[in-house]
PDB file of N, CA and C in Angstrom:
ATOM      1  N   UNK A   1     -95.842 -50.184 -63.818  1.00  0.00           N
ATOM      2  CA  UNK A   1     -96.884 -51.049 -64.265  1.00  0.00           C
ATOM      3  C   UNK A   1     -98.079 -50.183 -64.616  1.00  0.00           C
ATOM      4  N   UNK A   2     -98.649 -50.568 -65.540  1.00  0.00           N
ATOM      5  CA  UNK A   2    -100.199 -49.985 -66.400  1.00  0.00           C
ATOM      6  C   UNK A   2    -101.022 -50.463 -66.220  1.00  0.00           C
ATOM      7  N   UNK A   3    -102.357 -49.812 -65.300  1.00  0.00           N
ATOM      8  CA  UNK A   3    -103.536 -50.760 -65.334  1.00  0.00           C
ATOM      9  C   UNK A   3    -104.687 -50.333 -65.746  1.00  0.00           C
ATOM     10  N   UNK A   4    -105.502 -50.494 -66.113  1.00  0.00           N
ATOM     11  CA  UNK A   4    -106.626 -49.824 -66.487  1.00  0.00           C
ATOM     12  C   UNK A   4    -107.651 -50.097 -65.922  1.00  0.00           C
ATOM     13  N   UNK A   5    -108.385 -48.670 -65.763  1.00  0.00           N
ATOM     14  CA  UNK A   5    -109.803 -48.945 -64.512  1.00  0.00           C
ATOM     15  C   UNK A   5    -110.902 -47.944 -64.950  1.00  0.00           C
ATOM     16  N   UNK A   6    -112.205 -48.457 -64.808  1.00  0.00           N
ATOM     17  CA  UNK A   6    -113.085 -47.175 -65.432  1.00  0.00           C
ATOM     18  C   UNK A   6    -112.291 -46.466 -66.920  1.00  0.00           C
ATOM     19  N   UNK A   7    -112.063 -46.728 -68.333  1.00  0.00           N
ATOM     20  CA  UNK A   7    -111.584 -46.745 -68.963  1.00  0.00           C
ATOM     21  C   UNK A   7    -110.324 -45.851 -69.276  1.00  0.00           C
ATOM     22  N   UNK A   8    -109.222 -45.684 -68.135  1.00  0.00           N
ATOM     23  CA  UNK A   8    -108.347 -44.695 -67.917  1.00  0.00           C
ATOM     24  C   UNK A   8    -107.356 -45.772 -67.789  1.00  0.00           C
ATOM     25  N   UNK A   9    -106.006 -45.211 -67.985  1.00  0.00           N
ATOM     26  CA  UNK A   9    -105.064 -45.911 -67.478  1.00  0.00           C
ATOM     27  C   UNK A   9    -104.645 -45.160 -66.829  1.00  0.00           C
ATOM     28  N   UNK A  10    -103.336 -45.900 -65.802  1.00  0.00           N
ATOM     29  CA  UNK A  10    -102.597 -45.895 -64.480  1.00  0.00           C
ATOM     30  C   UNK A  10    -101.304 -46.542 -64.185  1.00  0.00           C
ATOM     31  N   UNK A  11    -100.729 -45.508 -64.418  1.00  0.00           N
ATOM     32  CA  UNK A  11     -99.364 -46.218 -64.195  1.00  0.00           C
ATOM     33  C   UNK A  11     -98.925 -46.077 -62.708  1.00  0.00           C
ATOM     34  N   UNK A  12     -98.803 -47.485 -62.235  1.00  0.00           N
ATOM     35  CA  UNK A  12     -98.656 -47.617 -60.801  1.00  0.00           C
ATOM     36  C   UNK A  12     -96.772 -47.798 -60.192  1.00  0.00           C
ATOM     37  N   UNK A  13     -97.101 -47.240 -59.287  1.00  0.00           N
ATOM     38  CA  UNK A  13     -95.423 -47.224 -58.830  1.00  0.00           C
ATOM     39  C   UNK A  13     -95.270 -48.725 -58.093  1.00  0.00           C
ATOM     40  N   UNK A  14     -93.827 -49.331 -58.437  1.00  0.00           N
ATOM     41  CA  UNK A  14     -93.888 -50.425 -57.652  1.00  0.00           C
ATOM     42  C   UNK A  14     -93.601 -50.101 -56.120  1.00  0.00           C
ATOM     43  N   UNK A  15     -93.575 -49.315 -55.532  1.00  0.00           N
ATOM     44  CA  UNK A  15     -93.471 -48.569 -54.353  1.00  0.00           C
ATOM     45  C   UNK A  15     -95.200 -48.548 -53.850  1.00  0.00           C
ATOM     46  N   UNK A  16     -95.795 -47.713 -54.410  1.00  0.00           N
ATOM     47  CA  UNK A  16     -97.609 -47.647 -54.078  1.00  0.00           C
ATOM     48  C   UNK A  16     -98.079 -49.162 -54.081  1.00  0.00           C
ATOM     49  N   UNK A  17     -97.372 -50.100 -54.905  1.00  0.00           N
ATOM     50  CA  UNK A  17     -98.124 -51.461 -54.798  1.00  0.00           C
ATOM     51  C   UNK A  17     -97.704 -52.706 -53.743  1.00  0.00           C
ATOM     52  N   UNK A  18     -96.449 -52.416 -53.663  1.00  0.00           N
ATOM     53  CA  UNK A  18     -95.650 -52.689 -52.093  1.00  0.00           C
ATOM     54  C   UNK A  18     -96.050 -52.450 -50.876  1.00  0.00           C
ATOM     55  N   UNK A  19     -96.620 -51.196 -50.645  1.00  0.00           N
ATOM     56  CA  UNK A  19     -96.953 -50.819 -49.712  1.00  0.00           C
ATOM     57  C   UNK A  19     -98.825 -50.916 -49.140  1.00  0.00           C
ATOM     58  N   UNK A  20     -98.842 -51.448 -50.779  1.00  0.00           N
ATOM     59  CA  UNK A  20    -100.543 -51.774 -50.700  1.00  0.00           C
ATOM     60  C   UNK A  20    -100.540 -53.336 -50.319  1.00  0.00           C
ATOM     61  N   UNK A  21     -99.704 -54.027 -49.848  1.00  0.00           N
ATOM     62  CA  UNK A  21     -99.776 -55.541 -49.730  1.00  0.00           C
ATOM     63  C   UNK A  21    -100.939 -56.051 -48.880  1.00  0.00           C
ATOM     64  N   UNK A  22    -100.890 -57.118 -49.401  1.00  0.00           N
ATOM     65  CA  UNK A  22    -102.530 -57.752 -48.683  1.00  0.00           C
ATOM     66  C   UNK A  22    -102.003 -59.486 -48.713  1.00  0.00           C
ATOM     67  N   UNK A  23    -101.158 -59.590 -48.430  1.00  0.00           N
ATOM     68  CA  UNK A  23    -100.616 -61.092 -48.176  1.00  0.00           C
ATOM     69  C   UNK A  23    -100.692 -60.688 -46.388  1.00  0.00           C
ATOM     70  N   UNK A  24    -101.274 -62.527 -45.575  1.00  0.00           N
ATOM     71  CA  UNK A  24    -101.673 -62.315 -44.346  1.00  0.00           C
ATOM     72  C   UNK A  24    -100.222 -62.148 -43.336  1.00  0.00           C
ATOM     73  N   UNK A  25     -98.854 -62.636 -44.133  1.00  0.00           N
ATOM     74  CA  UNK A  25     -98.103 -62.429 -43.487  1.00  0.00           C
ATOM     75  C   UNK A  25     -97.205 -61.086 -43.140  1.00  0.00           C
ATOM     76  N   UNK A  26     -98.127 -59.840 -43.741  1.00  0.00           N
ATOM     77  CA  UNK A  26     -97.550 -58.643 -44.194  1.00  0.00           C
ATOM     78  C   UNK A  26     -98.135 -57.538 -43.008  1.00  0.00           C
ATOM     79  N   UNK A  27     -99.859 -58.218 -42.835  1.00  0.00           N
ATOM     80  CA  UNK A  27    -100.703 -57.558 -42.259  1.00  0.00           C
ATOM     81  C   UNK A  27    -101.161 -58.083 -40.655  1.00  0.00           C
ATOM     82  N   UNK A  28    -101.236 -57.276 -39.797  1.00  0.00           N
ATOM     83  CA  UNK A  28    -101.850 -57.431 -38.529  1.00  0.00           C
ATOM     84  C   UNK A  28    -103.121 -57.759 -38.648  1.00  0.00           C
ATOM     85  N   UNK A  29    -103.715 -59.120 -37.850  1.00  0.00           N
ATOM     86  CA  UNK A  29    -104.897 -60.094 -38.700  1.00  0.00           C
ATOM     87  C   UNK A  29    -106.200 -58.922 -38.042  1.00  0.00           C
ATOM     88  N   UNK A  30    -106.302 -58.583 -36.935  1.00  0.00           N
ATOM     89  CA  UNK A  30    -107.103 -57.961 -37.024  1.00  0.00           C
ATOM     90  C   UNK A  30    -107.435 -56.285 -37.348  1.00  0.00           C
ATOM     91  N   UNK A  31    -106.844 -55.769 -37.429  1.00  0.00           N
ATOM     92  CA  UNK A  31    -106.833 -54.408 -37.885  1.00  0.00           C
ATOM     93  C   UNK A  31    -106.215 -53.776 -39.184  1.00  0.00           C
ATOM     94  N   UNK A  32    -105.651 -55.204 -40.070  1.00  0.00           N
ATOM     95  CA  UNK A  32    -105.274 -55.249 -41.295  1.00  0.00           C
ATOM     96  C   UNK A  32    -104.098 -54.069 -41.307  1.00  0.00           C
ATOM     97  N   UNK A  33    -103.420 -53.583 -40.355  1.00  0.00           N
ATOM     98  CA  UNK A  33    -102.455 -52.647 -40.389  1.00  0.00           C
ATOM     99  C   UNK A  33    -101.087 -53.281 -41.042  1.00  0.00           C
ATOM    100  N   UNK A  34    -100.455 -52.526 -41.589  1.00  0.00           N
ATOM    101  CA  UNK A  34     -98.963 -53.133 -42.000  1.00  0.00           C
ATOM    102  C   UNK A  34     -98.193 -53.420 -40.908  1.00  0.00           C
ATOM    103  N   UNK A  35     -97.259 -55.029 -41.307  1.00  0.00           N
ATOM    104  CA  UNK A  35     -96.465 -54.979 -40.084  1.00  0.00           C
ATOM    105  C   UNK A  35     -95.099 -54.697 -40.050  1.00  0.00           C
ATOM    106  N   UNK A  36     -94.365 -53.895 -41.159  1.00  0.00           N
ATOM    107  CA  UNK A  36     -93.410 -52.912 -42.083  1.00  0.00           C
ATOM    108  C   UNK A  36     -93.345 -52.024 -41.733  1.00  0.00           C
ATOM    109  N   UNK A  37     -92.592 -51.173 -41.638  1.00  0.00           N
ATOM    110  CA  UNK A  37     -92.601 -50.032 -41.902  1.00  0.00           C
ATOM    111  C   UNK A  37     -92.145 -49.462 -43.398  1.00  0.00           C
ATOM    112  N   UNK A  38     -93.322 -49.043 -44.372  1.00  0.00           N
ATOM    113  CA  UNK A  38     -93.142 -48.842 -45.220  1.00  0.00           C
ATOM    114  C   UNK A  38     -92.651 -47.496 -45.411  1.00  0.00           C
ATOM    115  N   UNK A  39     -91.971 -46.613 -45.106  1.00  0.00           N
ATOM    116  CA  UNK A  39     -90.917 -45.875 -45.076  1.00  0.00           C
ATOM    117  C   UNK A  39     -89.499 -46.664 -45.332  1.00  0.00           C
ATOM    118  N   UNK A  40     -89.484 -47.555 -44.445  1.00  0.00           N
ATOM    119  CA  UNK A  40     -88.152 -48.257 -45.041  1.00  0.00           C
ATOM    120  C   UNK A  40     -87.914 -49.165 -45.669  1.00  0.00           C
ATOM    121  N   UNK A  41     -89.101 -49.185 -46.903  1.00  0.00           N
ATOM    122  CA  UNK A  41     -88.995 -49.672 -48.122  1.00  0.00           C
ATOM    123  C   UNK A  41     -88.204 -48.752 -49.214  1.00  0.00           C
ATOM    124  N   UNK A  42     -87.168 -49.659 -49.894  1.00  0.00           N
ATOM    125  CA  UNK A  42     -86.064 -49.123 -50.726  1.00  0.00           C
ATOM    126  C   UNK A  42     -86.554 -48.155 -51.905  1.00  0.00           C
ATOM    127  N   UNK A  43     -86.877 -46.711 -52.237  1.00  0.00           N
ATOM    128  CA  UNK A  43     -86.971 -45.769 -52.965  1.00  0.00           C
ATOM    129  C   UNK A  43     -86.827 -46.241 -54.366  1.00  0.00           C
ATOM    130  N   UNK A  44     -86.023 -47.090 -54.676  1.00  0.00           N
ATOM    131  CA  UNK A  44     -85.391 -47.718 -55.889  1.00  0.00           C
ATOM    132  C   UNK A  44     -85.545 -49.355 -56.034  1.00  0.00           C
ATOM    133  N   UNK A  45     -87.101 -49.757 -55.351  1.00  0.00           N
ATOM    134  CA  UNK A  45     -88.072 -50.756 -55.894  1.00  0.00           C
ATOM    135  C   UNK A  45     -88.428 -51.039 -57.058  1.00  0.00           C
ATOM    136  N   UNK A  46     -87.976 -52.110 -57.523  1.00  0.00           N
ATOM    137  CA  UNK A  46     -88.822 -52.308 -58.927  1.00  0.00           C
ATOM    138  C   UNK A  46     -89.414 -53.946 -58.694  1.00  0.00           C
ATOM    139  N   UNK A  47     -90.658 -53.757 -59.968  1.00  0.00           N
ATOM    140  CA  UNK A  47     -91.017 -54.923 -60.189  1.00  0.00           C
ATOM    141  C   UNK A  47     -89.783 -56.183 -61.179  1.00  0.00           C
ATOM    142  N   UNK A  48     -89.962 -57.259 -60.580  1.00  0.00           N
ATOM    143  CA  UNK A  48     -89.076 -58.018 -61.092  1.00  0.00           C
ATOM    144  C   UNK A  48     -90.400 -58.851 -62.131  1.00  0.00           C
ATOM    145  N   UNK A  49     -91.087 -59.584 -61.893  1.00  0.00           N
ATOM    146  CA  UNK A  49     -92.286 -59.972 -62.476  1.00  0.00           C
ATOM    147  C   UNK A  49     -93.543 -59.593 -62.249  1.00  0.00           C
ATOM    148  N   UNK A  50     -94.135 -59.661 -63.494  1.00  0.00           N
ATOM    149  CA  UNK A  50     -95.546 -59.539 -63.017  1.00  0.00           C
ATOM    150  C   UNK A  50     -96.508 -60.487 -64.178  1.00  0.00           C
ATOM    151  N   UNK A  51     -97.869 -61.372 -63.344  1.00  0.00           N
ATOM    152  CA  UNK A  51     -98.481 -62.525 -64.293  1.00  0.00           C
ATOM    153  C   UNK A  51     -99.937 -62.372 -64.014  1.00  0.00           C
ATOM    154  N   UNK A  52    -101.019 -61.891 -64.609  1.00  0.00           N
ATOM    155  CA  UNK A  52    -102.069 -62.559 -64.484  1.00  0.00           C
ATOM    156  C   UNK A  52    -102.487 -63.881 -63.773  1.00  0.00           C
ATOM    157  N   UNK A  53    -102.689 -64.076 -62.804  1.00  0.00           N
ATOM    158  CA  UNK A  53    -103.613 -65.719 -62.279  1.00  0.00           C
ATOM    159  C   UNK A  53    -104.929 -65.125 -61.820  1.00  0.00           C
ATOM    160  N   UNK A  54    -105.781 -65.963 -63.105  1.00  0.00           N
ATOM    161  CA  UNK A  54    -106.841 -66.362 -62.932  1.00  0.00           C
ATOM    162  C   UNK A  54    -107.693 -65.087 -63.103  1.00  0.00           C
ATOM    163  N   UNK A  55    -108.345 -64.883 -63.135  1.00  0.00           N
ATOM    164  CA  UNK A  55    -109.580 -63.854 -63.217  1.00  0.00           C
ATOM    165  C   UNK A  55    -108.716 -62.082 -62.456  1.00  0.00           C
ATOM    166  N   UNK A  56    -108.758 -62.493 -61.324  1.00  0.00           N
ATOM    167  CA  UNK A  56    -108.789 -61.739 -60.368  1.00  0.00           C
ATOM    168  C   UNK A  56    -107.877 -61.294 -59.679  1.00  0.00           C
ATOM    169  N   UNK A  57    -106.533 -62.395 -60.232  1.00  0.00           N
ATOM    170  CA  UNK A  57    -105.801 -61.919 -59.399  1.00  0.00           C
ATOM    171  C   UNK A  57    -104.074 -61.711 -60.048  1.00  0.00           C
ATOM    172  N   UNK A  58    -103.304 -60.096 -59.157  1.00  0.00           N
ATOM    173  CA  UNK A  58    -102.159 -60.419 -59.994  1.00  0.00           C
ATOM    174  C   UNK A  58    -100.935 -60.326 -59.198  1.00  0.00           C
ATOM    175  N   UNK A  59    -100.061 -61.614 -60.022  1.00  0.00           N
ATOM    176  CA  UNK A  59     -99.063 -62.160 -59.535  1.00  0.00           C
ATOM    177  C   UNK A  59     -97.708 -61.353 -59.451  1.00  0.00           C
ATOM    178  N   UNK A  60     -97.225 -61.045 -58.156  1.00  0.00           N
ATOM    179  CA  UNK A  60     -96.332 -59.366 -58.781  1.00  0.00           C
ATOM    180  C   UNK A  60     -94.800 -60.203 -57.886  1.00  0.00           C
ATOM    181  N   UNK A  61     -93.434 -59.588 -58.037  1.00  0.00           N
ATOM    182  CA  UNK A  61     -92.551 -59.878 -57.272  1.00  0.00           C
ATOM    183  C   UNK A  61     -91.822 -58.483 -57.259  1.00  0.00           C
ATOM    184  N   UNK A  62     -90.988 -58.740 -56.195  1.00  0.00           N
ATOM    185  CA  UNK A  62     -90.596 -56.952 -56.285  1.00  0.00           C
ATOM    186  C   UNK A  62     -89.009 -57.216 -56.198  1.00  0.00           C
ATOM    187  N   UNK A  63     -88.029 -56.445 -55.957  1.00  0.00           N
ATOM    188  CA  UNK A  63     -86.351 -56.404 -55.978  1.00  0.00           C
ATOM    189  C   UNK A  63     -86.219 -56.641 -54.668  1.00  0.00           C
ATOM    190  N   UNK A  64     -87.013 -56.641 -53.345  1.00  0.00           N
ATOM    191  CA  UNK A  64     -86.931 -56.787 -52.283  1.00  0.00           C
ATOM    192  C   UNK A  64     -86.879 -58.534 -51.795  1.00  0.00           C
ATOM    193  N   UNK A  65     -87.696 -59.516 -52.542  1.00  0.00           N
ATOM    194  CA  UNK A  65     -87.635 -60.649 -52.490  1.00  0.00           C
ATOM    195  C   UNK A  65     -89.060 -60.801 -52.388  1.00  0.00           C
ATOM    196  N   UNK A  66     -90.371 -59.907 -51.961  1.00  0.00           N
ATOM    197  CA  UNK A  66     -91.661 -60.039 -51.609  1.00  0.00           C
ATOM    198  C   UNK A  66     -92.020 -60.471 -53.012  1.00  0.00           C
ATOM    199  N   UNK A  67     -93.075 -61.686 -52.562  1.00  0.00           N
ATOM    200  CA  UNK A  67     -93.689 -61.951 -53.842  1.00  0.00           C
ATOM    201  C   UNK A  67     -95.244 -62.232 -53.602  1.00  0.00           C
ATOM    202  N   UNK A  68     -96.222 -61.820 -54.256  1.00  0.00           N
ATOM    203  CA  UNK A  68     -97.159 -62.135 -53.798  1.00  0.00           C
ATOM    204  C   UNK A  68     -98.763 -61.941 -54.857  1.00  0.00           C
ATOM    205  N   UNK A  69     -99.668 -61.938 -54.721  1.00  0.00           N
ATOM    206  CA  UNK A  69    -100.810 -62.180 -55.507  1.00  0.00           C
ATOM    207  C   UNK A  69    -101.645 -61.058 -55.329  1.00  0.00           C
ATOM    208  N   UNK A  70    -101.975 -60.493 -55.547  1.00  0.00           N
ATOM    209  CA  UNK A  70    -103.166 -59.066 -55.253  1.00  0.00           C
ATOM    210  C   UNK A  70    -104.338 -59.283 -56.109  1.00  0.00           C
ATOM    211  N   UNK A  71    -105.026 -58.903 -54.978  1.00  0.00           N
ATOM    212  CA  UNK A  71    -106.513 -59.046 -55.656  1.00  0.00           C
ATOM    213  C   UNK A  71    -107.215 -57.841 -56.638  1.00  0.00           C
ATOM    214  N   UNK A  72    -107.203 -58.035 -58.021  1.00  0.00           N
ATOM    215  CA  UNK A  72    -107.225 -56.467 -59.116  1.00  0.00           C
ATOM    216  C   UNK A  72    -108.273 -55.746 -58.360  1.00  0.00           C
ATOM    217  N   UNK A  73    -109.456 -56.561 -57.585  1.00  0.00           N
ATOM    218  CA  UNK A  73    -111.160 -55.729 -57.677  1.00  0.00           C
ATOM    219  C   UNK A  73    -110.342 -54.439 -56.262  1.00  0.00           C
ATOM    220  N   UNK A  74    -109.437 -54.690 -55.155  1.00  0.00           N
ATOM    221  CA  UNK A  74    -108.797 -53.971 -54.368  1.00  0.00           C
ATOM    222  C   UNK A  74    -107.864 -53.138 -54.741  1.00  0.00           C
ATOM    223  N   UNK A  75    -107.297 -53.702 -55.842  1.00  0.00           N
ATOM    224  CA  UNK A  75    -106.478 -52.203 -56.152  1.00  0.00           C
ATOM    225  C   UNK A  75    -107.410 -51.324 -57.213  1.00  0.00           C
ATOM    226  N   UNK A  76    -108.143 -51.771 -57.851  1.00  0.00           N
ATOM    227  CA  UNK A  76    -109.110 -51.074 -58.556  1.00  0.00           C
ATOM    228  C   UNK A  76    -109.998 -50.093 -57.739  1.00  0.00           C
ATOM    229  N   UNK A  77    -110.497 -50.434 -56.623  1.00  0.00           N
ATOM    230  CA  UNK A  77    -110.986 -49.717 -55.705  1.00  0.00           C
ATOM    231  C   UNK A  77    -110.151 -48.767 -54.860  1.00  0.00           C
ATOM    232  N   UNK A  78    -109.125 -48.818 -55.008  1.00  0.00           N
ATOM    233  CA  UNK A  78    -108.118 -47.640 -54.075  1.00  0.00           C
ATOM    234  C   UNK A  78    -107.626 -47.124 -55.379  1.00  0.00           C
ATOM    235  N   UNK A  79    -107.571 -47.128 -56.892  1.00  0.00           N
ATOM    236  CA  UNK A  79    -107.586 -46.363 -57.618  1.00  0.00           C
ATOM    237  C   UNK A  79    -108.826 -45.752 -58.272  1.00  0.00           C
ATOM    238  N   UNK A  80    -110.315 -46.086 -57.687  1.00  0.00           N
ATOM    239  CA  UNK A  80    -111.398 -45.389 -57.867  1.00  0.00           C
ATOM    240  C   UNK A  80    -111.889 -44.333 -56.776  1.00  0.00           C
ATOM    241  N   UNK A  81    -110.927 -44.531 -56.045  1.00  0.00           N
ATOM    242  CA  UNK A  81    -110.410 -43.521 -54.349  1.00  0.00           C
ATOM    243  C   UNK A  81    -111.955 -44.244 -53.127  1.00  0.00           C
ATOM    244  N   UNK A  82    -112.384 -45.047 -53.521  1.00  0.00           N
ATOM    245  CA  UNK A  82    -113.048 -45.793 -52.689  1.00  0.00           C
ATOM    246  C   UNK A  82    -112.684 -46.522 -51.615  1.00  0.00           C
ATOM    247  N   UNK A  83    -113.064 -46.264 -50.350  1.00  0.00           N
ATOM    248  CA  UNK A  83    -112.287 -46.861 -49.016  1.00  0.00           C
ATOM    249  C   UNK A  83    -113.106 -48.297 -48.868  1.00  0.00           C
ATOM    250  N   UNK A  84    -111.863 -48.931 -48.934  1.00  0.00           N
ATOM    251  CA  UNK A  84    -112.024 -50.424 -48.546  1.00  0.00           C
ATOM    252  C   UNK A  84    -111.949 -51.008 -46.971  1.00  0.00           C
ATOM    253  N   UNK A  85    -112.591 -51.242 -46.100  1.00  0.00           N
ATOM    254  CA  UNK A  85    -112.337 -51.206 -44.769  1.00  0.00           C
ATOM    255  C   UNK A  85    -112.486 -53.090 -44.827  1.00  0.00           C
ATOM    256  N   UNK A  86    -111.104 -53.565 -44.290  1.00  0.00           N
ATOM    257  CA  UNK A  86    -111.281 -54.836 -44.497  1.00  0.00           C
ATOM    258  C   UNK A  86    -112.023 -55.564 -43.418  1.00  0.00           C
ATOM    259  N   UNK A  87    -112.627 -56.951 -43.387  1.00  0.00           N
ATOM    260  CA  UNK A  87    -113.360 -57.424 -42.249  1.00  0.00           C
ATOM    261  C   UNK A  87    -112.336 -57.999 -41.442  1.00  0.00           C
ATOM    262  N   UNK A  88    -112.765 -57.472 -40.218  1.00  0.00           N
ATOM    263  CA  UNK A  88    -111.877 -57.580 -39.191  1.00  0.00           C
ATOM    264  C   UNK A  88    -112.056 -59.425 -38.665  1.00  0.00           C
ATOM    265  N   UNK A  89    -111.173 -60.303 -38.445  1.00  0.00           N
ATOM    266  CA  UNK A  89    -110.885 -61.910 -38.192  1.00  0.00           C
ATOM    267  C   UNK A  89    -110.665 -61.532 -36.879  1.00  0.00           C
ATOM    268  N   UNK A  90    -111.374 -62.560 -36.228  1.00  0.00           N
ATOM    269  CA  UNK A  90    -111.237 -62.481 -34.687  1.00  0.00           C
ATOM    270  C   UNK A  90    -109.878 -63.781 -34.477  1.00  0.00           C
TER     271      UNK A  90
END
């Protein structure tokens, strides 16, 4: 996948975007840690779809069965190498 940020493009691995998940059922609610072990995510991942919704956000599915929505302004920011520290939910 190709994205463009600060007027560069980026071709993203569906592996780097898998492992970047931000769906709440993926992540430990308070320390936003993965609850995967993304090591034993399959080497030979691909995107099955991918859709624009809405402004902000994009709609991705992977060969694994994960499907889910990502927010562009977060992956834009971990491809501007800017640390995102999420707010921690009590």
């Amino acid at each position: 996948m190709i994205i463009e940020h600060e007027g560069q493009r980026h071709e993203l691995s569906p592996l780097w975007l898998r492992e970047r998940t931000q769906a709440p059922d993926q992540l430990e609610a308070m320390t936003q840690q993965r609850l995967f072990d993304s090591h034993a995510i399959d080497a030979d991942l691909t995107l099955t779809r991918a859709a624009r919704v809405g402004e902000q956000k994009l709609g991705l599915s992977f060969s694994d069965g994960h499907h889910e929505h990502y927010d562009l302004s977060t992956l834009t920011n971990e491809l501007g190498g800017t640390e995102v520290f999420p707010t921690a939910e009590p």
